[in-house]
N, C-alpha and C. Protein backbone atom coordinates (compact mmCIF):
# COMPACT_ATOMS: atom_id res chain seq x y z
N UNK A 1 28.39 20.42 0.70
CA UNK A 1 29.26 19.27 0.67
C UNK A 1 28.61 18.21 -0.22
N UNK A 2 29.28 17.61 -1.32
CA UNK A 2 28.93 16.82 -1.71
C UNK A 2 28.81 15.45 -1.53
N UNK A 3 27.60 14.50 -1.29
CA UNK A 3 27.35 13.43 -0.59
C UNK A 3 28.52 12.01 -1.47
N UNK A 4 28.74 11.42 -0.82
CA UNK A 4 29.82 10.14 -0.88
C UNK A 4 28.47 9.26 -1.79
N UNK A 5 29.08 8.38 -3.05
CA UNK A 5 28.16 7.47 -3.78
C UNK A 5 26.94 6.82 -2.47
N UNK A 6 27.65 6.45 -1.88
CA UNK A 6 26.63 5.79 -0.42
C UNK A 6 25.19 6.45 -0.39
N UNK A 7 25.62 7.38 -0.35
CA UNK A 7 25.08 8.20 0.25
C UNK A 7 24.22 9.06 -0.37
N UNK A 8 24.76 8.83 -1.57
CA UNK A 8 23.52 9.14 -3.24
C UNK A 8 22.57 8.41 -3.33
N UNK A 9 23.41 7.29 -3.11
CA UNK A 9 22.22 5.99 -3.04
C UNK A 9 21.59 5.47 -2.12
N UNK A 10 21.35 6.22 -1.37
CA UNK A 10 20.59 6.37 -0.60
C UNK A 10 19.52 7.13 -0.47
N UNK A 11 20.01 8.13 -0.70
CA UNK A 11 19.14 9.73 -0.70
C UNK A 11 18.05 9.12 -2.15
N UNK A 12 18.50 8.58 -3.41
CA UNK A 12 17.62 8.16 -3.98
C UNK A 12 16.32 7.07 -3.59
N UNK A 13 17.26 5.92 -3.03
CA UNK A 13 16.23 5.22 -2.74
C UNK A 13 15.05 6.12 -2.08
N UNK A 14 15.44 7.18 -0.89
CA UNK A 14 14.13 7.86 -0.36
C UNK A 14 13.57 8.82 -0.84
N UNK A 15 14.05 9.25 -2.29
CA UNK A 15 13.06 9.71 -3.12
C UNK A 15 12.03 8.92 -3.66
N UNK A 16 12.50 7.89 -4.19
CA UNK A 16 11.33 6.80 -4.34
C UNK A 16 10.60 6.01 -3.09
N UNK A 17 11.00 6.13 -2.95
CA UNK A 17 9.94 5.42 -1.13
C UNK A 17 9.49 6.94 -1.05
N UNK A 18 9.35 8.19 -1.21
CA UNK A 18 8.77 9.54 -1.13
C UNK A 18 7.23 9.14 -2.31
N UNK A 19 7.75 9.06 -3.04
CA UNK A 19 6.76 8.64 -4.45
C UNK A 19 5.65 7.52 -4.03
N UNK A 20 6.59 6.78 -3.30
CA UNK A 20 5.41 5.74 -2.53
C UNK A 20 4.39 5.94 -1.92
N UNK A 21 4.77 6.46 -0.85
CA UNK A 21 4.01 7.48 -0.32
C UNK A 21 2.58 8.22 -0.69
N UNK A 22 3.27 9.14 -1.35
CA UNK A 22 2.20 9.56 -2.56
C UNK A 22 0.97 8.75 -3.39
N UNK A 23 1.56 7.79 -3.63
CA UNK A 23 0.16 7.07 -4.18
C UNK A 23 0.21 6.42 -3.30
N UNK A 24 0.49 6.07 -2.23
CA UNK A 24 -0.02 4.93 -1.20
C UNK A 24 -1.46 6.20 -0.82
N UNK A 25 -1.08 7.50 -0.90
CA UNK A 25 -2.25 8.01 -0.40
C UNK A 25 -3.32 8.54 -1.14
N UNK A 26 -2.98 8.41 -2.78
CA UNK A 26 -4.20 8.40 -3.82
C UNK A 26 -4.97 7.31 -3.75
N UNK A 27 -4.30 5.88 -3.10
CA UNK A 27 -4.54 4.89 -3.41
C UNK A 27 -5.74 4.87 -2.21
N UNK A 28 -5.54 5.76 -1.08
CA UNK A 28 -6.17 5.43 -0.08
C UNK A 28 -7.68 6.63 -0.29
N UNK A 29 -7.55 7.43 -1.33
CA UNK A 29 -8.42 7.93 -1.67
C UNK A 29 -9.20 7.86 -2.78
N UNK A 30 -8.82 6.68 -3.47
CA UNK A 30 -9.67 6.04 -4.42
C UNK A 30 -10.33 4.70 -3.21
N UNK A 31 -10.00 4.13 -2.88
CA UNK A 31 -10.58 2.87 -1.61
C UNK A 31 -11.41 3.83 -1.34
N UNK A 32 -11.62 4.90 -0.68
CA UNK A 32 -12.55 5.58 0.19
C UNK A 32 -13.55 6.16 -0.52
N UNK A 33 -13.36 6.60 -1.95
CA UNK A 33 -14.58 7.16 -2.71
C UNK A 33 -15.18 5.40 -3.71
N UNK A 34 -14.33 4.48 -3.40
CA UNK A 34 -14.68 3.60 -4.28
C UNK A 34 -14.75 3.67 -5.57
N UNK A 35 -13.67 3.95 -6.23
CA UNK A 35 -13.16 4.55 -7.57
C UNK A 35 -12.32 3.38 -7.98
N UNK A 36 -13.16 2.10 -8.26
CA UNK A 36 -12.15 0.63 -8.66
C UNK A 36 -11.10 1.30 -9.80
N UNK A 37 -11.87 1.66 -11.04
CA UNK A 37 -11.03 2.10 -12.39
C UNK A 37 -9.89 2.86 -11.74
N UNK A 38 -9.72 4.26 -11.06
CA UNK A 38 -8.74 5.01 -10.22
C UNK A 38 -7.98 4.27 -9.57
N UNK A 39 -8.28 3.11 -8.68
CA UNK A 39 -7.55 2.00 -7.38
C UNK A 39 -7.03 1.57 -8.52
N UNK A 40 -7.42 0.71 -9.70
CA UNK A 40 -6.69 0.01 -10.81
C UNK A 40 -5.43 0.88 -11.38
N UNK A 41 -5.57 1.56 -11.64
CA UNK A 41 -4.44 2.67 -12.11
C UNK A 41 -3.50 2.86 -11.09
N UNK A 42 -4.16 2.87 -10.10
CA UNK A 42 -3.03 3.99 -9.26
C UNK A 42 -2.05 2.03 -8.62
N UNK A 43 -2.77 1.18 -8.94
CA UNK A 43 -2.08 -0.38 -8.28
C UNK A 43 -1.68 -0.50 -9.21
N UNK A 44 -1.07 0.05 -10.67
CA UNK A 44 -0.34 -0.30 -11.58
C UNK A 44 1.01 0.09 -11.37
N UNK A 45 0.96 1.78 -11.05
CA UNK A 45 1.75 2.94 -10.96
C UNK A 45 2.34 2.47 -10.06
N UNK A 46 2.27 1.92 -8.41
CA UNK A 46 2.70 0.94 -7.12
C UNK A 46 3.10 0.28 -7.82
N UNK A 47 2.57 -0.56 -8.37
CA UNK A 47 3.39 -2.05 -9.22
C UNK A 47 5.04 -1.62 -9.78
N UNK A 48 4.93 -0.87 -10.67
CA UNK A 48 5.66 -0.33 -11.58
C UNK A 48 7.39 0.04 -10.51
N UNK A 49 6.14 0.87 -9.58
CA UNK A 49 7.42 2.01 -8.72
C UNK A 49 7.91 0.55 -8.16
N UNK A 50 7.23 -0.48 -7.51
CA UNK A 50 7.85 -1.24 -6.77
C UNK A 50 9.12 -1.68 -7.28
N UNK A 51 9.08 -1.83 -8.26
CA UNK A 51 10.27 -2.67 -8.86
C UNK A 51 11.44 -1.87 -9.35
N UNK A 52 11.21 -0.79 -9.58
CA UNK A 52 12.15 0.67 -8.98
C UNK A 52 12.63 0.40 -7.89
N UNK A 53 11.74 0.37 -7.12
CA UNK A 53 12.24 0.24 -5.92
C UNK A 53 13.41 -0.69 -5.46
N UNK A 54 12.86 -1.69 -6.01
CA UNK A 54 13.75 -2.97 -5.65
C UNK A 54 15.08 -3.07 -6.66
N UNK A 55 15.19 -2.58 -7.62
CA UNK A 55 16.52 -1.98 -8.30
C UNK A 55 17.25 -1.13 -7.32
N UNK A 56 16.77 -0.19 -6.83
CA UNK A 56 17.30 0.76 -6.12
C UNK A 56 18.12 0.25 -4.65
N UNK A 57 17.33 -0.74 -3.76
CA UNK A 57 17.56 -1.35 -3.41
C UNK A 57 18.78 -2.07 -3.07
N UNK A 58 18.56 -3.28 -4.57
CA UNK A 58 20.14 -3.57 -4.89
C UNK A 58 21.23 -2.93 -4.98
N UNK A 59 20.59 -1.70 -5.97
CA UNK A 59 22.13 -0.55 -5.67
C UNK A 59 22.65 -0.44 -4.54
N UNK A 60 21.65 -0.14 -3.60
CA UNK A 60 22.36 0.19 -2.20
C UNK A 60 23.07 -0.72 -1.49
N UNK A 61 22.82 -2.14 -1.62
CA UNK A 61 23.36 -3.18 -1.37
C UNK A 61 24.64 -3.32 -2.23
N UNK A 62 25.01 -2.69 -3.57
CA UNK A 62 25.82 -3.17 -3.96
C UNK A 62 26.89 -2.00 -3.40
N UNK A 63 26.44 -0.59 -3.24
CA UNK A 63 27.34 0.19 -2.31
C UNK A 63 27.86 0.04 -1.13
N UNK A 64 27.25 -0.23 -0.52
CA UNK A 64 27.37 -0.79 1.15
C UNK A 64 27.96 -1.54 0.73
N UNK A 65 28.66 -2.84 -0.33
CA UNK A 65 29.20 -4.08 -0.27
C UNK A 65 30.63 -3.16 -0.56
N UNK A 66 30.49 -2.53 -1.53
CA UNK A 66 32.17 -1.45 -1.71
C UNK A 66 32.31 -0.79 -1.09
N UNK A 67 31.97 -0.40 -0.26
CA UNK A 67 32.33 0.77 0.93
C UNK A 67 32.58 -0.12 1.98
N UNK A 68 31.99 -1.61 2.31
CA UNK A 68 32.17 -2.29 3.41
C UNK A 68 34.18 -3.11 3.33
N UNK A 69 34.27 -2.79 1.87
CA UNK A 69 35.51 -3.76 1.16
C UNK A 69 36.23 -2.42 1.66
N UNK A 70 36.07 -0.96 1.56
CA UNK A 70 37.28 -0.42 1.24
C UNK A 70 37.08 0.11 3.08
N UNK A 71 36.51 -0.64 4.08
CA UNK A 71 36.67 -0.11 5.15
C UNK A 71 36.81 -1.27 5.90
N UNK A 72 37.35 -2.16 5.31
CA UNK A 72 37.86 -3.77 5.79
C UNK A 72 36.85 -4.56 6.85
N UNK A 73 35.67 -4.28 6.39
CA UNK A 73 34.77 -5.39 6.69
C UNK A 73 35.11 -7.14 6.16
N UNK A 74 35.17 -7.18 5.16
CA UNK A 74 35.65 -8.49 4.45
C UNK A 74 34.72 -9.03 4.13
N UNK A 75 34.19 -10.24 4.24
CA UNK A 75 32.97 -10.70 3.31
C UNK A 75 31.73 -10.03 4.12
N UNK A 76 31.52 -9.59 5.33
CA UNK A 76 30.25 -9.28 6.22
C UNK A 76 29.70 -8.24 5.70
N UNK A 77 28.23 -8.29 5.57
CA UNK A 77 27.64 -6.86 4.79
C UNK A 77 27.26 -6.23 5.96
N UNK A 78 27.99 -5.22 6.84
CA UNK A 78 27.47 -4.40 7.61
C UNK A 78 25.85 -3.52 7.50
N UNK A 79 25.55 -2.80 8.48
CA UNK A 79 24.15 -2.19 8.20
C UNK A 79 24.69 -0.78 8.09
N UNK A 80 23.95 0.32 7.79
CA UNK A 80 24.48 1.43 7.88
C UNK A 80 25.26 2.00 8.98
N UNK A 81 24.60 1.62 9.51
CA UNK A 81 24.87 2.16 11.22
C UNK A 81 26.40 1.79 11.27
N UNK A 82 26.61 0.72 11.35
CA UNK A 82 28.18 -0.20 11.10
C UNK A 82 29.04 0.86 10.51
N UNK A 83 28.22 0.85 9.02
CA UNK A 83 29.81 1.24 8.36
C UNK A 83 29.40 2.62 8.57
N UNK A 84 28.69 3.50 8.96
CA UNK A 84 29.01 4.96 9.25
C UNK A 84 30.01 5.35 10.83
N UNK A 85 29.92 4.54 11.56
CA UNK A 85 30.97 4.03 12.60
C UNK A 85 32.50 3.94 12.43
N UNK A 86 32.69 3.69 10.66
CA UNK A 86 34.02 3.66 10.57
C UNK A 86 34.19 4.14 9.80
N UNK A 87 33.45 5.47 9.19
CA UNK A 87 33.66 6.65 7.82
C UNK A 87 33.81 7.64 8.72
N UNK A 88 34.80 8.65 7.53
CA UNK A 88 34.87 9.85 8.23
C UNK A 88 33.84 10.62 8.80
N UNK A 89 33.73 11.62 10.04
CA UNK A 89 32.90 12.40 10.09
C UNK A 89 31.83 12.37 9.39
N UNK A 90 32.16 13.55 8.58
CA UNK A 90 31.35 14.15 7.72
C UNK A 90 30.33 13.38 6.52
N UNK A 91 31.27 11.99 6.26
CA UNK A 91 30.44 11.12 5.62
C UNK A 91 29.28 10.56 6.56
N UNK A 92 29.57 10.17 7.80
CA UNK A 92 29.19 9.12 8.59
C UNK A 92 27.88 9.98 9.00
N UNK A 93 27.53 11.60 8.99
CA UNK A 93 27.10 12.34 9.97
C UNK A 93 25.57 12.25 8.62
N UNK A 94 26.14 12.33 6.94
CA UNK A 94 25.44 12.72 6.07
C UNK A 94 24.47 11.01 5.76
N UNK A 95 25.33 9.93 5.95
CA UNK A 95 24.88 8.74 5.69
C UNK A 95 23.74 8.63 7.21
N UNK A 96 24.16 8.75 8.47
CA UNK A 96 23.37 8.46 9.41
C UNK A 96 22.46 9.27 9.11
N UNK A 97 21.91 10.28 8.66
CA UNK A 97 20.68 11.34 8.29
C UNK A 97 19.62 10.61 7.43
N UNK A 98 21.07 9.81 6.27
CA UNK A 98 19.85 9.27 5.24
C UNK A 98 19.30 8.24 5.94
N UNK A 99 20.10 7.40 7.07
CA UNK A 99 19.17 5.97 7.20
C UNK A 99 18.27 6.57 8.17
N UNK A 100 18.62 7.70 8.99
CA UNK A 100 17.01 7.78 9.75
C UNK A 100 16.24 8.19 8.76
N UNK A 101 16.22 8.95 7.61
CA UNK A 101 15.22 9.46 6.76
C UNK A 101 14.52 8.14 6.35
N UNK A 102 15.09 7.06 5.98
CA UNK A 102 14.87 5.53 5.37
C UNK A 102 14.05 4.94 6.78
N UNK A 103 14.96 5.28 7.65
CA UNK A 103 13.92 4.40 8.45
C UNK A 103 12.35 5.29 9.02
N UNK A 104 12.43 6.14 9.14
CA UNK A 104 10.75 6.71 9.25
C UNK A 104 10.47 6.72 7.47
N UNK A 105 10.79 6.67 6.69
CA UNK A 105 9.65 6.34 5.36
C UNK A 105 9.35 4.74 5.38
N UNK A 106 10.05 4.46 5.78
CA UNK A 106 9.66 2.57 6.09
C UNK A 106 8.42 2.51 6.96
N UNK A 107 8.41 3.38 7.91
CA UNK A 107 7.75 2.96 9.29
C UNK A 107 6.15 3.78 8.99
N UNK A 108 6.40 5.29 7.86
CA UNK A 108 5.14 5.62 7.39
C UNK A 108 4.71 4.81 6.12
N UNK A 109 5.23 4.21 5.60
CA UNK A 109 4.87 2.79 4.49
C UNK A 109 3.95 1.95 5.17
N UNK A 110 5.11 1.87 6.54
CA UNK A 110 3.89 0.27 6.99
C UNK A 110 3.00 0.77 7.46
N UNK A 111 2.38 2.11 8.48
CA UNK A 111 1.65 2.61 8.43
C UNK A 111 -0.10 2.69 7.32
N UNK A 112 0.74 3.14 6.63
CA UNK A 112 -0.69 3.78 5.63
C UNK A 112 -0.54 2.42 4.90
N UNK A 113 -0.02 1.43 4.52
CA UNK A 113 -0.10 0.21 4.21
C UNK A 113 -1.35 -0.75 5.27
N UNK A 114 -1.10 -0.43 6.13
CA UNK A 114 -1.98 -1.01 7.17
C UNK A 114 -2.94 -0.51 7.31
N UNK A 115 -3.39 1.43 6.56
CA UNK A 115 -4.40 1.55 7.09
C UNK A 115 -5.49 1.67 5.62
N UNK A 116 -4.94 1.45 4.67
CA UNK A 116 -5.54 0.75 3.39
C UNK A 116 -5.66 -0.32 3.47
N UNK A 117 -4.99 -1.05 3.90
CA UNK A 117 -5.32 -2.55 3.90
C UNK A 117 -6.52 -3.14 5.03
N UNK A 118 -6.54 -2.05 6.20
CA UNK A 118 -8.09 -1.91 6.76
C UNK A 118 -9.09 -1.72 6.31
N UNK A 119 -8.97 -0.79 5.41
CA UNK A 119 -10.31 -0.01 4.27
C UNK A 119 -10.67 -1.20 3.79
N UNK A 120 -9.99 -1.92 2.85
CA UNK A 120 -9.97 -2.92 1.83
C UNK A 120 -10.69 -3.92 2.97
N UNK A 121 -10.39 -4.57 3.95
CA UNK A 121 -10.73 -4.89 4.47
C UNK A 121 -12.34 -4.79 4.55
N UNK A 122 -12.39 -4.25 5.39
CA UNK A 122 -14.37 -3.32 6.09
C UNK A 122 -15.05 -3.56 4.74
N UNK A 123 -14.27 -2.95 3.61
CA UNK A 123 -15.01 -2.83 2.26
C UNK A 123 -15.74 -4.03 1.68
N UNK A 124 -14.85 -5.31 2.08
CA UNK A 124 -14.84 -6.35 1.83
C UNK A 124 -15.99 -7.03 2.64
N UNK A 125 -15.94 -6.88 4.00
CA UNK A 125 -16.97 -6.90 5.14
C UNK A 125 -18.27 -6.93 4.74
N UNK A 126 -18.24 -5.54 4.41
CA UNK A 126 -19.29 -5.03 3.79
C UNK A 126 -20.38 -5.41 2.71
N UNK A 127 -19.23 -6.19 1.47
CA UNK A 127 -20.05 -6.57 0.61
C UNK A 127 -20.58 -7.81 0.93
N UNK A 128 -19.62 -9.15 1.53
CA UNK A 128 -20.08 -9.92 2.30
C UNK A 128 -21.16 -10.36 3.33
N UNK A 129 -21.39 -9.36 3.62
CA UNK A 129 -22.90 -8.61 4.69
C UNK A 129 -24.07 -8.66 3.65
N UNK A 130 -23.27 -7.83 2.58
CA UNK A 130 -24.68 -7.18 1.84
C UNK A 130 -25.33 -8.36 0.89
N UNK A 131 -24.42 -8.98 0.24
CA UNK A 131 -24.67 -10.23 -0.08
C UNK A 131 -25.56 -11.31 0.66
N UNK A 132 -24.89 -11.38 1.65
CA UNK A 132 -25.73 -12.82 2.56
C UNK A 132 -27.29 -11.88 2.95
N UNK A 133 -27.12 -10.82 3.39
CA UNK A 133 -28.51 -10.29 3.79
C UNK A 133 -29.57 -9.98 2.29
N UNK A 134 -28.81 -10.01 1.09
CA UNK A 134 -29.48 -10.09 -0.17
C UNK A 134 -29.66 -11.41 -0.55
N UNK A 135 -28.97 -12.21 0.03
CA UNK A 135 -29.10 -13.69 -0.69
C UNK A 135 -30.82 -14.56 0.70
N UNK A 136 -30.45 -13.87 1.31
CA UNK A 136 -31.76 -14.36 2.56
C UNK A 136 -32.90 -13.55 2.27
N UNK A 137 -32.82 -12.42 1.48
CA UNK A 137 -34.62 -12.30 1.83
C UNK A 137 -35.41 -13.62 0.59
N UNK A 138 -36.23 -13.70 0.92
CA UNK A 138 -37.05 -14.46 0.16
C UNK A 138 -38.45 -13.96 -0.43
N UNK A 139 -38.39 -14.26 -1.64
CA UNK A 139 -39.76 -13.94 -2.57
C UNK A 139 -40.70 -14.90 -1.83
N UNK A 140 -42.18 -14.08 -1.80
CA UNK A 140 -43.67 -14.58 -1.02
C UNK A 140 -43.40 -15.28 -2.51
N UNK A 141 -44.03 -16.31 -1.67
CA UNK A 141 -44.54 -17.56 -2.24
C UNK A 141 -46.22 -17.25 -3.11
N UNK A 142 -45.95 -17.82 -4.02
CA UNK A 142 -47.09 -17.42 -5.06
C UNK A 142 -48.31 -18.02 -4.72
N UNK A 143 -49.57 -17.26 -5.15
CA UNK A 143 -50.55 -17.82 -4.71
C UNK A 143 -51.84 -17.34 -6.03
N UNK A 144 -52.98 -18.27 -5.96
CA UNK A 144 -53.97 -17.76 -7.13
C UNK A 144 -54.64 -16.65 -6.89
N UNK A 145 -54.79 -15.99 -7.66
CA UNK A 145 -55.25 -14.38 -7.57
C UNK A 145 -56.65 -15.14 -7.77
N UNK A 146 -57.81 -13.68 -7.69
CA UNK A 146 -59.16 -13.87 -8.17
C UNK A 146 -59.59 -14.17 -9.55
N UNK A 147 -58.91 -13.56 -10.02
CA UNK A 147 -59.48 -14.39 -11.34
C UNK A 147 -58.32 -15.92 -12.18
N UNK A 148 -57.67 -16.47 -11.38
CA UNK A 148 -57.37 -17.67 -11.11
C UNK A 148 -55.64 -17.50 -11.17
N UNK A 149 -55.16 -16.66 -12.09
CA UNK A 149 -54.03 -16.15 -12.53
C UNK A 149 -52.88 -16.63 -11.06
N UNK A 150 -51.61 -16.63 -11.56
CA UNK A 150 -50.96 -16.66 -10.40
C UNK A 150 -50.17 -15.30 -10.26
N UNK A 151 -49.71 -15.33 -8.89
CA UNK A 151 -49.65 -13.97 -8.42
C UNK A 151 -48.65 -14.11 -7.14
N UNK A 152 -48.08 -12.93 -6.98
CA UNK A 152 -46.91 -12.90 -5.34
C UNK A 152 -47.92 -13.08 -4.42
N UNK A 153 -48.12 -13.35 -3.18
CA UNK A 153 -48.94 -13.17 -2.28
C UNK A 153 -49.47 -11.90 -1.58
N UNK A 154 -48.13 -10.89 -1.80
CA UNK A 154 -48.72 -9.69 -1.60
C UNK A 154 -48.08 -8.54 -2.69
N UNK A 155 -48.09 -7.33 -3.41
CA UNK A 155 -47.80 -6.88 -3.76
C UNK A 155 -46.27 -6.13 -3.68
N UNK A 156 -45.11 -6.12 -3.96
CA UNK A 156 -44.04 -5.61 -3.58
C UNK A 156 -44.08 -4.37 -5.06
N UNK A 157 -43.12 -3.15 -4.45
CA UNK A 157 -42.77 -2.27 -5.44
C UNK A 157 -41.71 -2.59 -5.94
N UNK A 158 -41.10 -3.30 -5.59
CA UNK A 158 -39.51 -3.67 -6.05
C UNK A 158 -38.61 -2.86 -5.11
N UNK A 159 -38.68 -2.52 -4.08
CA UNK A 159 -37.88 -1.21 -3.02
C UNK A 159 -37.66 -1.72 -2.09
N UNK A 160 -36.70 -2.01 -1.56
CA UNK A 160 -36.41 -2.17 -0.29
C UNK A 160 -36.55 -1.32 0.69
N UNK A 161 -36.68 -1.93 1.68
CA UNK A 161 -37.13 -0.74 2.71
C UNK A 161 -36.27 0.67 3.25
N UNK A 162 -35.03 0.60 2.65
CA UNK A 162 -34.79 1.50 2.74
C UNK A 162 -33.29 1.37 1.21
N UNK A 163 -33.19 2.75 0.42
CA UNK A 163 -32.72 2.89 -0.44
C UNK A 163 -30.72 3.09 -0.40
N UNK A 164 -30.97 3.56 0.99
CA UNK A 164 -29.20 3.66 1.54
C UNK A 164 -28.70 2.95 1.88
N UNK A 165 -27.40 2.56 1.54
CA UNK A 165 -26.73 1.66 1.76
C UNK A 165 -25.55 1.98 2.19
């Protein structure tokens, strides 16, 4: 059966929210190996799709506004749910499929959105930590060696006490 415009435009939008997806989870595997140059790329490619997105979007809004006219809504922009309530069957059965498909890719968006934006987070933590605990140690105070010269007070290798971080 072939899907009603609605209902195209729909099924598209969740091909692209599919795509999202996808680099939402390269994105979450460049954060985790710490691959800035890779995170830079792949927050371009997001950038880019977003605004796809938000074209796509509008389409759907501008369908739902003609399908809401030719099912005598009148100026009110119904939600899907609405106007599949007053489409035939077979439309109503193919449109309610797409908005649950729409609504769990929304709900795994905010998901892995939240759980990159944790990473980013800690990561952030992290350097903040490493910083203040690098900005507090302090160089020994200098003192005259034996043959008068000045000198650290005690010898350091340049190593911290431990090399892992």
């Amino acid at each position: 059966m072939k899907p009603n415009p609605l209902t195209g435009t729909v099924e598209a939008e969740i091909r692209l929210y599919d795509r999202l997806l996808a680099i939402m989870k390269h994105e979450r595997s460049a954060i985790i190996s710490g691959n800035t140059l890779k995170l830079m790329e792949i927050i371009d490619k997001k950038r880019r799709l977003m605004s796809e997105i938000g074209g796509a979007a509008a389409d759907r809004a501008l369908a739902v506004g003609k399908r809401a006219a030719q099912l005598g809504f009148g100026t009110d922009v119904p939600s899907l749910k609405a106007l599949a309530e007053r489409m035939p069957k077979a439309d109503a059965t193919q449109l309610l499929e797409r908005r649950s498909k729409l609504k769990e890719r929304f709900q795994e968006i905010r998901t892995l959105n939240q759980r990159n934006s944790d990473l980013i987070q800690h990561a952030m933590t992290l350097v903040r930590n490493m910083r203040t605990f690098l900005e507090n140690l302090k160089t020994p105070p200098e003192i005259y060696g034996r043959a008068g010269s000045i000198e650290a007070a005690h010898r350091t290798t340049g190593k911290m006490l431990s090399d892992k971080v």
